[in-house]
Protein backbone atom coordinates (compact mmCIF):
# COMPACT_ATOMS: atom_id res chain seq x y z
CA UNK A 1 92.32 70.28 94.03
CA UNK A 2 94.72 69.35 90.87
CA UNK A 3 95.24 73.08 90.02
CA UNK A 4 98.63 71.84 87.89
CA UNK A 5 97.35 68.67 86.10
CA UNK A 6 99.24 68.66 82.96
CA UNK A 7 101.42 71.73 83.90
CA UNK A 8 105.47 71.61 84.45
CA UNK A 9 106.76 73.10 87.29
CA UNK A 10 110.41 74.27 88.63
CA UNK A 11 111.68 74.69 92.23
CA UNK A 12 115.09 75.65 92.62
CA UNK A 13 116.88 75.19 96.21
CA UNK A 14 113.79 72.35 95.61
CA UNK A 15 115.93 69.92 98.34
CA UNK A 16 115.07 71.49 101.70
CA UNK A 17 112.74 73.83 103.59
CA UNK A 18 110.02 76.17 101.63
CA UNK A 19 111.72 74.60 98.64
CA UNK A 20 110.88 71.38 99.61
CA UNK A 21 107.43 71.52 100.82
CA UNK A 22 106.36 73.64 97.82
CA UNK A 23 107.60 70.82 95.35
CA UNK A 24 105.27 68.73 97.17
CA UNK A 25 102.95 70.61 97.30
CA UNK A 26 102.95 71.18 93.62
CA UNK A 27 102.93 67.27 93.13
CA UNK A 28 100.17 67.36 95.55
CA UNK A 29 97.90 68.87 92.89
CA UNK A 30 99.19 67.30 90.01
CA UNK A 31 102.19 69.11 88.40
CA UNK A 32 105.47 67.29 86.26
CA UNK A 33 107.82 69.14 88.99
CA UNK A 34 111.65 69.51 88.72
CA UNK A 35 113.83 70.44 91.71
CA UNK A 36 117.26 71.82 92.18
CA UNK A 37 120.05 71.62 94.97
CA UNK A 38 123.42 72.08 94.93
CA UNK A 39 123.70 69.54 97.71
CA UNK A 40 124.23 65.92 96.05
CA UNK A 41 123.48 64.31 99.20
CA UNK A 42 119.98 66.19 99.98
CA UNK A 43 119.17 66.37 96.57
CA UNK A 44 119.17 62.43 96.15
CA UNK A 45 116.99 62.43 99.67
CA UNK A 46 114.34 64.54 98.93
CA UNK A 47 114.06 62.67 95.21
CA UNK A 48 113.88 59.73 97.48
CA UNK A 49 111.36 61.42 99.82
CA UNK A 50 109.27 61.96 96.53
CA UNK A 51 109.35 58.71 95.60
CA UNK A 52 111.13 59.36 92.21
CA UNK A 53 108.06 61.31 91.20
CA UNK A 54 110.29 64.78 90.50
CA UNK A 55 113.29 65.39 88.04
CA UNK A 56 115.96 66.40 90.66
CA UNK A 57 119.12 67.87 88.92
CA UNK A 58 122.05 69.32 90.38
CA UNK A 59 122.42 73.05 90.31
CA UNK A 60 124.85 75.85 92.17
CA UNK A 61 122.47 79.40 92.17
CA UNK A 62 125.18 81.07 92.41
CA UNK A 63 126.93 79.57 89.22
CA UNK A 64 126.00 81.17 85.72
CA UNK A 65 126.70 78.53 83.38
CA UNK A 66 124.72 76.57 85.18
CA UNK A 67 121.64 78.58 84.80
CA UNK A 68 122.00 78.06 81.27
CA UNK A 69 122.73 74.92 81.92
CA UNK A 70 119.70 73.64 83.88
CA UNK A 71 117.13 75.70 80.60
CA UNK A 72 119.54 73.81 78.01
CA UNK A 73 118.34 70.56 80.25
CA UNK A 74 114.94 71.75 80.69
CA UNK A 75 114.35 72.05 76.82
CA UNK A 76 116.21 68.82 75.66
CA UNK A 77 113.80 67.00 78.37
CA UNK A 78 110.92 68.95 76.40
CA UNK A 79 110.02 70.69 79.19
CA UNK A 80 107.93 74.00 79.01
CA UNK A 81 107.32 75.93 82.48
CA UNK A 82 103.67 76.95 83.20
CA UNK A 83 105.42 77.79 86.33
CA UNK A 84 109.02 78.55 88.19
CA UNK A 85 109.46 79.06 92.43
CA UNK A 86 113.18 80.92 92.25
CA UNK A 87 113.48 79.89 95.88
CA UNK A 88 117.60 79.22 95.62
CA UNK A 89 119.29 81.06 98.34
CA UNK A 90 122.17 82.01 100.84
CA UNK A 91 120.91 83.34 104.82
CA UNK A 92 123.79 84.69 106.15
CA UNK A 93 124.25 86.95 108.79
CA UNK A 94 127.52 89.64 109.41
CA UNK A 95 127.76 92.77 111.58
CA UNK A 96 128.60 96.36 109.34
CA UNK A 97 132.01 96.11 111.05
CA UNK A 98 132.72 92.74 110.23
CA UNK A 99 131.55 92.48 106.42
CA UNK A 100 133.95 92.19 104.03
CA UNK A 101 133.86 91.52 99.88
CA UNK A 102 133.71 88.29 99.95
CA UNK A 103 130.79 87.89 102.22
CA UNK A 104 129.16 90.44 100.08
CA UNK A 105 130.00 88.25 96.82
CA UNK A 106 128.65 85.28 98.36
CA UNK A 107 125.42 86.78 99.37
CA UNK A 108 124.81 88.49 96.16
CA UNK A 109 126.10 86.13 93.88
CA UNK A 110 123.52 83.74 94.78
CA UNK A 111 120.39 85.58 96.03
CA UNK A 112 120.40 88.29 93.59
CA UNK A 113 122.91 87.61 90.34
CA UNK A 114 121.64 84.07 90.60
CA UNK A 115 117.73 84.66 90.81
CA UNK A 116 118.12 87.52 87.87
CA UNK A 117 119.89 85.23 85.30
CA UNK A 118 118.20 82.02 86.10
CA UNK A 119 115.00 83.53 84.86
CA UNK A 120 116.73 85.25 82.24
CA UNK A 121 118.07 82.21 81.20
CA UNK A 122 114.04 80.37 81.26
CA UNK A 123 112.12 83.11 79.38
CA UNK A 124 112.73 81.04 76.34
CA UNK A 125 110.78 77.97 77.94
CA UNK A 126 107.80 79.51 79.74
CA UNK A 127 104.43 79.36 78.34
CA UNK A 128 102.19 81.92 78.05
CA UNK A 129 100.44 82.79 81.18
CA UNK A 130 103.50 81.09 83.39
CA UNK A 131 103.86 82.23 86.58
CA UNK A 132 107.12 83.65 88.17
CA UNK A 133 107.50 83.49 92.06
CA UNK A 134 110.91 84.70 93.87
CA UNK A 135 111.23 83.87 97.42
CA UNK A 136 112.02 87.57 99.24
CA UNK A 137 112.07 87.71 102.70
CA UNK A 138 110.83 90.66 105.41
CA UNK A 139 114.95 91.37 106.73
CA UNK A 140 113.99 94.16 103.40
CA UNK A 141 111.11 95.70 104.97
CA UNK A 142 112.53 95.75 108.88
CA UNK A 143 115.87 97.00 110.08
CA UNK A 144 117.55 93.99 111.74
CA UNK A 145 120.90 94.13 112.99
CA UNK A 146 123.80 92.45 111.32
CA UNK A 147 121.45 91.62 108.39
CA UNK A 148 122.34 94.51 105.89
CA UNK A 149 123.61 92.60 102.81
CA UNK A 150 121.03 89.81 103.27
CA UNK A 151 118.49 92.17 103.63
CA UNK A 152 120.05 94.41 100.30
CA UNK A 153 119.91 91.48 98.37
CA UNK A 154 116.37 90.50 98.99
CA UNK A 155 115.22 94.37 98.20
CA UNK A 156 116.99 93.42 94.98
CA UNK A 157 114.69 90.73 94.62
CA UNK A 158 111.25 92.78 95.32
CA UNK A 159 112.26 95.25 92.72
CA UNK A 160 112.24 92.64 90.27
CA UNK A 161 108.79 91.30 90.73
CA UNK A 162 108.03 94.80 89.57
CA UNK A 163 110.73 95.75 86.50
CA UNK A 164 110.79 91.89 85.12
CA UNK A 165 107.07 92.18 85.53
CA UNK A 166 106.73 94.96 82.99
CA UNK A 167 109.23 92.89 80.46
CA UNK A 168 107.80 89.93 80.20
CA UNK A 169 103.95 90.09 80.60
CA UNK A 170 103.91 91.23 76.62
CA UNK A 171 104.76 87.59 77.09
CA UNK A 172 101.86 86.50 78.89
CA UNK A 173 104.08 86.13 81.64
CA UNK A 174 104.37 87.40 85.33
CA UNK A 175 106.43 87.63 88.56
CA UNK A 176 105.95 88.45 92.10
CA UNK A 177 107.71 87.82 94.96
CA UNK A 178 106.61 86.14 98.36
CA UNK A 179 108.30 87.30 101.27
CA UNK A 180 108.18 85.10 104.46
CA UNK A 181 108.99 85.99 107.73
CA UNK A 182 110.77 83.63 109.90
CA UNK A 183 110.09 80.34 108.76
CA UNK A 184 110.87 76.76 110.67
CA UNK A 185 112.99 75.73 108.61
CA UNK A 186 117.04 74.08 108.30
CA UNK A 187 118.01 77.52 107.18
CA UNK A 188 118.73 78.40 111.39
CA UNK A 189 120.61 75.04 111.98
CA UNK A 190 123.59 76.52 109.62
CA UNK A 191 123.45 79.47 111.50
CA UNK A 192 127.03 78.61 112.95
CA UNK A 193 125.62 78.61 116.45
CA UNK A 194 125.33 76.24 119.11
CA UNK A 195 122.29 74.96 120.79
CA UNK A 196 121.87 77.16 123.60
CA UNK A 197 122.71 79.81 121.27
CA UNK A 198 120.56 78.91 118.40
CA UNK A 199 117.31 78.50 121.05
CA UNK A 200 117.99 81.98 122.45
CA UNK A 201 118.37 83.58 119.32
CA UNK A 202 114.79 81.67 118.10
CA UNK A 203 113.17 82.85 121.57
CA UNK A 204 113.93 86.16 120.87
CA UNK A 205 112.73 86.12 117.40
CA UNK A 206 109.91 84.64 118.04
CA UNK A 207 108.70 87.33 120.84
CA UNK A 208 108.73 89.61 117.82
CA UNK A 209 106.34 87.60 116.03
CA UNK A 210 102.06 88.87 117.04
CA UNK A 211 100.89 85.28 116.47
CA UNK A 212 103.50 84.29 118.50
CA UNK A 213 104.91 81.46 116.47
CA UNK A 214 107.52 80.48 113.62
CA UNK A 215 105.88 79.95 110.30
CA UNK A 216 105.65 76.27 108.66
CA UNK A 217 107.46 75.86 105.18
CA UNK A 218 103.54 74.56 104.31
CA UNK A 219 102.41 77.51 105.15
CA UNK A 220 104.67 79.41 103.22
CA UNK A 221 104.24 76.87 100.19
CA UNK A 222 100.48 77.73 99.99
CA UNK A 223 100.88 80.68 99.05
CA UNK A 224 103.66 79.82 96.61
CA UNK A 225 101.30 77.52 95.03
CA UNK A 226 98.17 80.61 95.10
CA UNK A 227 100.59 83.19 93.11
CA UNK A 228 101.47 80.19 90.33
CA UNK A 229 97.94 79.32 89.64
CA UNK A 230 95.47 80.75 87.35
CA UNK A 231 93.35 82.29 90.14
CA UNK A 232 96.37 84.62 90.58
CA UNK A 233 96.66 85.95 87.43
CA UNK A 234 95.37 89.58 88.38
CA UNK A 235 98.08 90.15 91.36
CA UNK A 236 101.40 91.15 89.01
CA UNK A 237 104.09 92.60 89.81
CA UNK A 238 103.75 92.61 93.78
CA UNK A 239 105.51 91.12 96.78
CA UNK A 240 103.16 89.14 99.07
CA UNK A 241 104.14 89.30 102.89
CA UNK A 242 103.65 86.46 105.02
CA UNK A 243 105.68 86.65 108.82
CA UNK A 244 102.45 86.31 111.43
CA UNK A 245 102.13 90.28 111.52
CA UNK A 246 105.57 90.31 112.04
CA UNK A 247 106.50 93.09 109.83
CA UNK A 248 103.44 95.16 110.31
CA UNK A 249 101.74 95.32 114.04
């Protein structure tokens, strides 16, 4: 299918994981597609990895100016968004005890602050009937330890598929929010952990999973791609859940 022929496409934290494999997929069927990292070094692979078929510019999440910034670029470069994947993000993990300001800062300065303005900062450039997607995540719906500020910030992020949602579609526009559940993805290699550690901790995630397996950032990117196309246009203002049961058997 070529479900984005003609249509201009943005994926921010576009350099790795979900981000990654939903910029291809979005090339896949057709789309202009930009990308943003706030890694140099993987942002300049994965343009390479796309054969210098996506507009890959430099972006911190967390940084304000430079949401402003990247829709400044956007509309100098002529570029109109039919529509955005607000998949920029920080995964960190910190017991009650242990959590300080800072760590909260960090967390929310990116995942939340970061995700609200950005798309503040586009509603200039989308075109009627654009599609809005923020990537969630199920630590909101299910009460894992040492997740509470991760898991906070990505509540944030569900309540804004439904409050942005009643703001802008008198613009034609809309926003949900896909939430995956654990993903294979780089996102557990900067866990901090070593290897035995970092295959225990996946073993025991993954006997919490009914299918019994990690997600695939394809899999995950479907669906991205489902709630940005036309077909989608009735679901507004919803979080999708995709984890292999994992928040619901």
């Amino acid at each position: 299918m070529n479900r984005f022929e003609g249509k201009s496409v943005l994926v921010t934290g576009g350099s790795s994981g979900i981000g990654l494999a939903a910029a291809q997929a979005f090339l896949d069927e057709g789309a202009r597609v930009v990308i943003t990292g706030r890694d140099e070094t993987a942002l300049a692979k994965a343009s390479q990895q796309f054969g210098g078929k996506v507009i890959a510019i430099r972006n911190d999440a967390a940084d304000l100016a430079g949401s402003k910034a990247l829709a400044a670029r956007l509309a100098a470069d002529g570029i109109r968004l039919d529509a955005a994947f607000i998949n920029a993000g920080v995964a960190r993990f910190s017991s009650f005890a242990d959590t300080d300001e800072a760590f909260w800062d960090a967390i929310f300065d990116t995942n939340v602050k970061g995700a609200y303005f950005q798309i503040q900062a586009l509603v200039p450039l989308l075109n009627r009937g654009a599609s809005i997607v923020i990537n969630g995540s199920i630590n909101a719906r299910i009460g894992m330890p040492n997740s509470s500020v991760y898991a906070a910030s990505k509540a944030a992020v569900i309540s804004f598929a439904r409050t942005l949602s009643a703001e802008l579609i008198p613009l034609g526009a809309r926003v949900n929010v896909l939430s995956p559940g654990p993903v294979s993805t780089p996102i557990y290699g900067k866990l901090g952990l070593d290897a035995p550690a970092l295959e225990a901790t996946a073993a025991q995630i993954q006997s919490q999973i009914p299918i019994g397996r990690f997600g695939t950032p394809a899999e995950i990117a479907s669906t991205v791609l489902h709630l940005s196309a036309p077909e989608s246009a009735f679901i507004v203002g919803t979080e999708v859940i995709v984890d292999g049961g994992m928040s619901q058997l």
